[in-house]
N, C-alpha and C. Protein backbone atom coordinates (compact mmCIF):
# COMPACT_ATOMS: atom_id res chain seq x y z
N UNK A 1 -20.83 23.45 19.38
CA UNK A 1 -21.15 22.98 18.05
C UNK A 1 -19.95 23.13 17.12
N UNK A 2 -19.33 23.76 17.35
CA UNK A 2 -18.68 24.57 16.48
C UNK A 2 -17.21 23.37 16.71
N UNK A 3 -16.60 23.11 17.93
CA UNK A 3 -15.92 22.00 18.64
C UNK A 3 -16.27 20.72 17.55
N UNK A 4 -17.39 20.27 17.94
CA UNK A 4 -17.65 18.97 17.31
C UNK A 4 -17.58 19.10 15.65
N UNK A 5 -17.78 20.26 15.25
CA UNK A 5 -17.25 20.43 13.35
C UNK A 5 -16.04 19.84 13.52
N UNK A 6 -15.18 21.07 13.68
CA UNK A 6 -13.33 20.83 13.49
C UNK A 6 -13.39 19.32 14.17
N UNK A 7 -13.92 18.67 15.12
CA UNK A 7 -13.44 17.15 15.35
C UNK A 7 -13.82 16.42 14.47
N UNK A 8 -15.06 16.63 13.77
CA UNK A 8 -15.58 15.73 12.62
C UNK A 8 -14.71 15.56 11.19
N UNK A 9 -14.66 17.10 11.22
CA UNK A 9 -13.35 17.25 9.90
C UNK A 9 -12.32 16.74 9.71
N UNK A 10 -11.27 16.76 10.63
CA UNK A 10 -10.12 16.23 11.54
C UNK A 10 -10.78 14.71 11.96
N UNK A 11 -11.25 14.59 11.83
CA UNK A 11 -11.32 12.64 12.10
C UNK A 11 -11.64 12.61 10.72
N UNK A 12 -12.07 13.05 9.81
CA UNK A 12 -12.62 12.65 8.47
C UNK A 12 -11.45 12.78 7.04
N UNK A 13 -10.78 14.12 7.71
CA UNK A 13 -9.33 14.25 6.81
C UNK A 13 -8.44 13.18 7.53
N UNK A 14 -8.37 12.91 8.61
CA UNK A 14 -7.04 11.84 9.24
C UNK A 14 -7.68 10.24 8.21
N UNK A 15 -8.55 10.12 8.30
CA UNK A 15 -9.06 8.73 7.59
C UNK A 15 -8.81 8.65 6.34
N UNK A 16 -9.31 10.05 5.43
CA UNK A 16 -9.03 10.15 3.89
C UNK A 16 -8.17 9.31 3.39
N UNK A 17 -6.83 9.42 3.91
CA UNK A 17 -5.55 8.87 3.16
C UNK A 17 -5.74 7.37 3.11
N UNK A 18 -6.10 6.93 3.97
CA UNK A 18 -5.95 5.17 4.31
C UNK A 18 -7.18 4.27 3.53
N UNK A 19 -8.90 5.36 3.24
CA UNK A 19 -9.54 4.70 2.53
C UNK A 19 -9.31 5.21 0.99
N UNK A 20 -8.23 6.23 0.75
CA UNK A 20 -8.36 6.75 -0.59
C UNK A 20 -6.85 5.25 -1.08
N UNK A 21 -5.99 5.19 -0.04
CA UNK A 21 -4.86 3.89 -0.57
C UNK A 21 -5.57 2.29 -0.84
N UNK A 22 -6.57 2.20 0.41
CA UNK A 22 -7.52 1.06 0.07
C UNK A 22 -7.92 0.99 -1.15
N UNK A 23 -8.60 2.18 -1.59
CA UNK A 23 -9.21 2.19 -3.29
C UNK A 23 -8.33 1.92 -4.27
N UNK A 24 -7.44 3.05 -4.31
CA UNK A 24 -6.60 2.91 -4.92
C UNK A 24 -5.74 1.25 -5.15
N UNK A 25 -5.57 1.15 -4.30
CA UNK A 25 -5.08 -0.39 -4.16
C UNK A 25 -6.30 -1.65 -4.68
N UNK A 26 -7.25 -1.32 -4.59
CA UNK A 26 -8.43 -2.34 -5.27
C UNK A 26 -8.87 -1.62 -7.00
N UNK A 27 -8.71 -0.62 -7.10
CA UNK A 27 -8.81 0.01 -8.39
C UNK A 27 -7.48 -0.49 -9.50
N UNK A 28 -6.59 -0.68 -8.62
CA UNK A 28 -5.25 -1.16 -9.07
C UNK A 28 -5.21 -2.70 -9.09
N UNK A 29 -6.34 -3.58 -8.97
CA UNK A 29 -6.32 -4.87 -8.77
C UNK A 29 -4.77 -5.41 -7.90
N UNK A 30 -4.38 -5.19 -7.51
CA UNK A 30 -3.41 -5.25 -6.04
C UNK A 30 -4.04 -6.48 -5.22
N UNK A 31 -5.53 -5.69 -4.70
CA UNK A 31 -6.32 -6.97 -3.84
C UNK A 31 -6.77 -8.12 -4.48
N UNK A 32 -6.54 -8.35 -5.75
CA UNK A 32 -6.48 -9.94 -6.17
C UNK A 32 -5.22 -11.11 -5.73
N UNK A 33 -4.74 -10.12 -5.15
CA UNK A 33 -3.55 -11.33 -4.95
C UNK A 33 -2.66 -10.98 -3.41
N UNK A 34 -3.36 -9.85 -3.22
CA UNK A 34 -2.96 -9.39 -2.12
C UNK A 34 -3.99 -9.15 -1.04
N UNK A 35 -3.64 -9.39 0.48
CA UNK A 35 -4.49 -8.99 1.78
C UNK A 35 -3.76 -8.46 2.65
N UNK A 36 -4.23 -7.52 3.71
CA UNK A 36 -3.82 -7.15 4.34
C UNK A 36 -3.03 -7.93 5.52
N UNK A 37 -3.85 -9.20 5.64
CA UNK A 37 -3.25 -9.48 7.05
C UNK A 37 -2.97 -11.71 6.70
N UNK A 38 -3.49 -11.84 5.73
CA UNK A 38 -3.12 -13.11 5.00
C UNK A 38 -2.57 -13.24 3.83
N UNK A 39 -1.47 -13.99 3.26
CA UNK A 39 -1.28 -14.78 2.10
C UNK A 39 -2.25 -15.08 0.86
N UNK A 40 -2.31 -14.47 0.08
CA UNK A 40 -2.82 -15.08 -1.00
C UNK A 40 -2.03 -15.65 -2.10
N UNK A 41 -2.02 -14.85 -3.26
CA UNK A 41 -0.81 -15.08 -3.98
C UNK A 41 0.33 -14.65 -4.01
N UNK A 42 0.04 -13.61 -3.33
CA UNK A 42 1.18 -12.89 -2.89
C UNK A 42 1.10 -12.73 -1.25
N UNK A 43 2.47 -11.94 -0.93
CA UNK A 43 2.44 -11.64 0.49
C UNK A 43 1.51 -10.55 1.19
N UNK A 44 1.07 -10.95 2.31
CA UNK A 44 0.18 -10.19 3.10
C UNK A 44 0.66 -8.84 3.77
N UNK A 45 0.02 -8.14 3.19
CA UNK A 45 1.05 -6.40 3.11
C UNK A 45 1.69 -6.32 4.27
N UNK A 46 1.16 -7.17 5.41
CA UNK A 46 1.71 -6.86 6.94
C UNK A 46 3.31 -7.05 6.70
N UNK A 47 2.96 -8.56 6.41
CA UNK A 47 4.06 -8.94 6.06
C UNK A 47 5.37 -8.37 5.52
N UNK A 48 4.88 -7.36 4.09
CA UNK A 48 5.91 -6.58 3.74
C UNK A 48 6.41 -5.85 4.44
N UNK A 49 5.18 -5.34 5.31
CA UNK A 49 5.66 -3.99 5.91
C UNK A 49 7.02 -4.02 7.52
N UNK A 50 6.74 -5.62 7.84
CA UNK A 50 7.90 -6.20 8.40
C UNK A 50 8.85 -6.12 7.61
N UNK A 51 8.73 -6.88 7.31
CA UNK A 51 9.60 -7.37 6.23
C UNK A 51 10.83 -5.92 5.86
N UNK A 52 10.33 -4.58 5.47
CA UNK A 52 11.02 -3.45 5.27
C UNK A 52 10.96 -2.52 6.23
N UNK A 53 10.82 -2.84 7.41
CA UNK A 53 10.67 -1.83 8.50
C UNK A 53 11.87 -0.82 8.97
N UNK A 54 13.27 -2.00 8.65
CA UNK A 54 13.88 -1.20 9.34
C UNK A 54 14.79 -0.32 8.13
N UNK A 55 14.92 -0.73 6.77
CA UNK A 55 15.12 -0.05 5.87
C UNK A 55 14.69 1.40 5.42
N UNK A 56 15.57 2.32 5.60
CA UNK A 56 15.70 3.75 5.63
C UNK A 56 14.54 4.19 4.60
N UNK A 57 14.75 3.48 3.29
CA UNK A 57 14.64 3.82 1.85
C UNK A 57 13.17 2.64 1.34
N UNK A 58 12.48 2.68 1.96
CA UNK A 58 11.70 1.09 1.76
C UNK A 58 10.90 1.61 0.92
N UNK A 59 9.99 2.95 1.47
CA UNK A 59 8.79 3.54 0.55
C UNK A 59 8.91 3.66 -1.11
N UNK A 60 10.42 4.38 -0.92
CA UNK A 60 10.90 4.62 -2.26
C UNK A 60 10.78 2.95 -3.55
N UNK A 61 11.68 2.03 -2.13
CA UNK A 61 11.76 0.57 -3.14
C UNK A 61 10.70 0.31 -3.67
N UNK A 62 10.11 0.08 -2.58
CA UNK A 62 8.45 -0.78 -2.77
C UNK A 62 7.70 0.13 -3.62
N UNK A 63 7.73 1.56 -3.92
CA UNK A 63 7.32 2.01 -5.04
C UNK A 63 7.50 1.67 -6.89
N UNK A 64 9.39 1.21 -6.41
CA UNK A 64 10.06 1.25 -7.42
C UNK A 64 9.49 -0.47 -7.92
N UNK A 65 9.14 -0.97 -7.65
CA UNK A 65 8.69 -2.44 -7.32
C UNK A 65 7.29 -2.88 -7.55
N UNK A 66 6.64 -2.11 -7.31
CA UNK A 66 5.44 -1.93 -7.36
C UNK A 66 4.90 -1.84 -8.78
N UNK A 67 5.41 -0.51 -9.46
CA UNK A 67 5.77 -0.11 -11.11
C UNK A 67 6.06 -1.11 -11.90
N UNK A 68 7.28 -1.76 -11.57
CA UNK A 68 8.31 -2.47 -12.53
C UNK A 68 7.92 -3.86 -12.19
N UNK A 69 7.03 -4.35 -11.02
CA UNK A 69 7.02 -5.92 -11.26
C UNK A 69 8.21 -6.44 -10.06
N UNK A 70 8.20 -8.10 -10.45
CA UNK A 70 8.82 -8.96 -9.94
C UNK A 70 8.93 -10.22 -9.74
N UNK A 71 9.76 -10.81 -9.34
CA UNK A 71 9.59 -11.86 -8.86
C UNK A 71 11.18 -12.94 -8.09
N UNK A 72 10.88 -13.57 -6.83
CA UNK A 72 12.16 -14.19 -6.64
C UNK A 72 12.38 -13.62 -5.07
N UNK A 73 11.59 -12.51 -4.71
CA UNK A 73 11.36 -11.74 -3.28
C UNK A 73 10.64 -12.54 -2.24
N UNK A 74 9.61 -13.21 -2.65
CA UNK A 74 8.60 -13.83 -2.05
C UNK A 74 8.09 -15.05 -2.68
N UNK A 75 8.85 -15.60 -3.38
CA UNK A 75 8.87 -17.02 -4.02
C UNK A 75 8.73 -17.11 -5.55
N UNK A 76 8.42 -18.22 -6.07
CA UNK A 76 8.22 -18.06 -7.27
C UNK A 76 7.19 -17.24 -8.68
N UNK A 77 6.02 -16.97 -7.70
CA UNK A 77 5.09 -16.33 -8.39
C UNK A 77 5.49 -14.77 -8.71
N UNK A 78 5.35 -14.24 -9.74
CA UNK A 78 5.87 -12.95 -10.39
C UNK A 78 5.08 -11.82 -10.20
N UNK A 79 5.13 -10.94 -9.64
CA UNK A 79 4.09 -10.10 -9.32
C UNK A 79 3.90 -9.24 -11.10
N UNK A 80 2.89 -9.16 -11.60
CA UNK A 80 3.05 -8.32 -12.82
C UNK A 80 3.74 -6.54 -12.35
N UNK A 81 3.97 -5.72 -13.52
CA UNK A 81 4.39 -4.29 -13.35
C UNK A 81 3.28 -4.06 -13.71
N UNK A 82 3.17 -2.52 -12.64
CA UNK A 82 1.99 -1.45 -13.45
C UNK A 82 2.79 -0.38 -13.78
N UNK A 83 3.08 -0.42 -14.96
CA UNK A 83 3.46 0.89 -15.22
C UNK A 83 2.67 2.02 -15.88
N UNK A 84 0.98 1.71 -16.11
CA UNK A 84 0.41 2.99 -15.83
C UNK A 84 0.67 4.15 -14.71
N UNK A 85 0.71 3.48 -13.24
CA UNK A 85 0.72 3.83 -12.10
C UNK A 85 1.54 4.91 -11.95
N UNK A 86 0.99 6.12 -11.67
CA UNK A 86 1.82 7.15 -11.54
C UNK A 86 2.82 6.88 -10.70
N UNK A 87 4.08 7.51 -10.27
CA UNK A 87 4.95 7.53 -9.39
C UNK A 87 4.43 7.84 -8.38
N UNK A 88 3.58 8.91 -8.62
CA UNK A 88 3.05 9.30 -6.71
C UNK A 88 1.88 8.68 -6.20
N UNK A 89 1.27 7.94 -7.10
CA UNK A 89 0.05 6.53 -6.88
C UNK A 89 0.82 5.13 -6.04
N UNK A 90 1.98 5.00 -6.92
CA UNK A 90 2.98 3.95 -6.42
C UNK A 90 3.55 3.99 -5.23
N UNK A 91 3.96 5.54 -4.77
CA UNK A 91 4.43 6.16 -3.41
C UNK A 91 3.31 5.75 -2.53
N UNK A 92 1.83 6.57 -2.95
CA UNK A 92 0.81 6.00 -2.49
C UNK A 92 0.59 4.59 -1.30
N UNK A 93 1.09 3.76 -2.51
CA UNK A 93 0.19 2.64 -1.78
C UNK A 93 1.56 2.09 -1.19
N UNK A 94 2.68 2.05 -1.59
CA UNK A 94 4.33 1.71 -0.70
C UNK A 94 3.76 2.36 0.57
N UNK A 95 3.59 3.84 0.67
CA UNK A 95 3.53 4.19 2.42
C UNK A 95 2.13 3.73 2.81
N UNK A 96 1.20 3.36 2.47
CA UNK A 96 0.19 2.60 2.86
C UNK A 96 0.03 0.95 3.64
N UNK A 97 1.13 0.96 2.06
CA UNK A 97 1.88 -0.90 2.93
C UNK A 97 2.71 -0.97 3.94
N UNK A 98 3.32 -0.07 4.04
CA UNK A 98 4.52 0.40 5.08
C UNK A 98 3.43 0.56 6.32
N UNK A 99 2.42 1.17 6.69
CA UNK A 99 1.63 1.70 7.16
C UNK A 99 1.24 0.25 8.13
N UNK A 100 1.10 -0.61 7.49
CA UNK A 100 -0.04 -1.62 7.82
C UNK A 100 -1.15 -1.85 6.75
N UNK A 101 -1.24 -1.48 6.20
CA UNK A 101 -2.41 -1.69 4.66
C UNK A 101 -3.98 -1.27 5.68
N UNK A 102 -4.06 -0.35 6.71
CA UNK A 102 -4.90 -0.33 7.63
C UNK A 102 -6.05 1.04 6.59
């Protein structure tokens, strides 16, 4: 009994992070223009997460990017800035996208 706790816990803390970036990322309206695995108005996080794979420093960018906005990366449409978004909310969802947006 005691086995199947610590596995339940441990499968339940390993998940935390990925449905707390999901939220976060839909609380952040992100998923209006963004999907995980298609194009919307923006690029499909997979995509990014190609896209910066082999870059040392990506989490950091895509944080820094995330905050401040854009546009001219992925065509003409401008991604707005959140600069409510804490720095470590922004870290957040960068290693999430990095991740696979899974």
């Amino acid at each position: 009994m005691i086995r199947m706790t610590a596995a339940l816990f441990l499968t339940t803390m390993l998940t935390l992070p990925a449905h707390a970036s999901s939220a976060l990322a839909n609380s952040n309206a992100c998923m209006s223009c963004h999907a995980a695995d298609k194009k919307l108005v923006g690029p499909a996080y997979r995509e990014v997460a190609k896209k910066y794979a082999s870059q040392k420093d990506a989490a950091a960018m895509l944080a820094k990017s995330i905050k401040a906005g854009g546009s001219g990366k992925w065509g003409p449409v401008p991604m707005p800035a959140q600069p409510a978004l804490s720095d470590a909310d922004a870290l957040t969802l960068a290693q999430w996208i990095l991740g696979g947006a899974k």
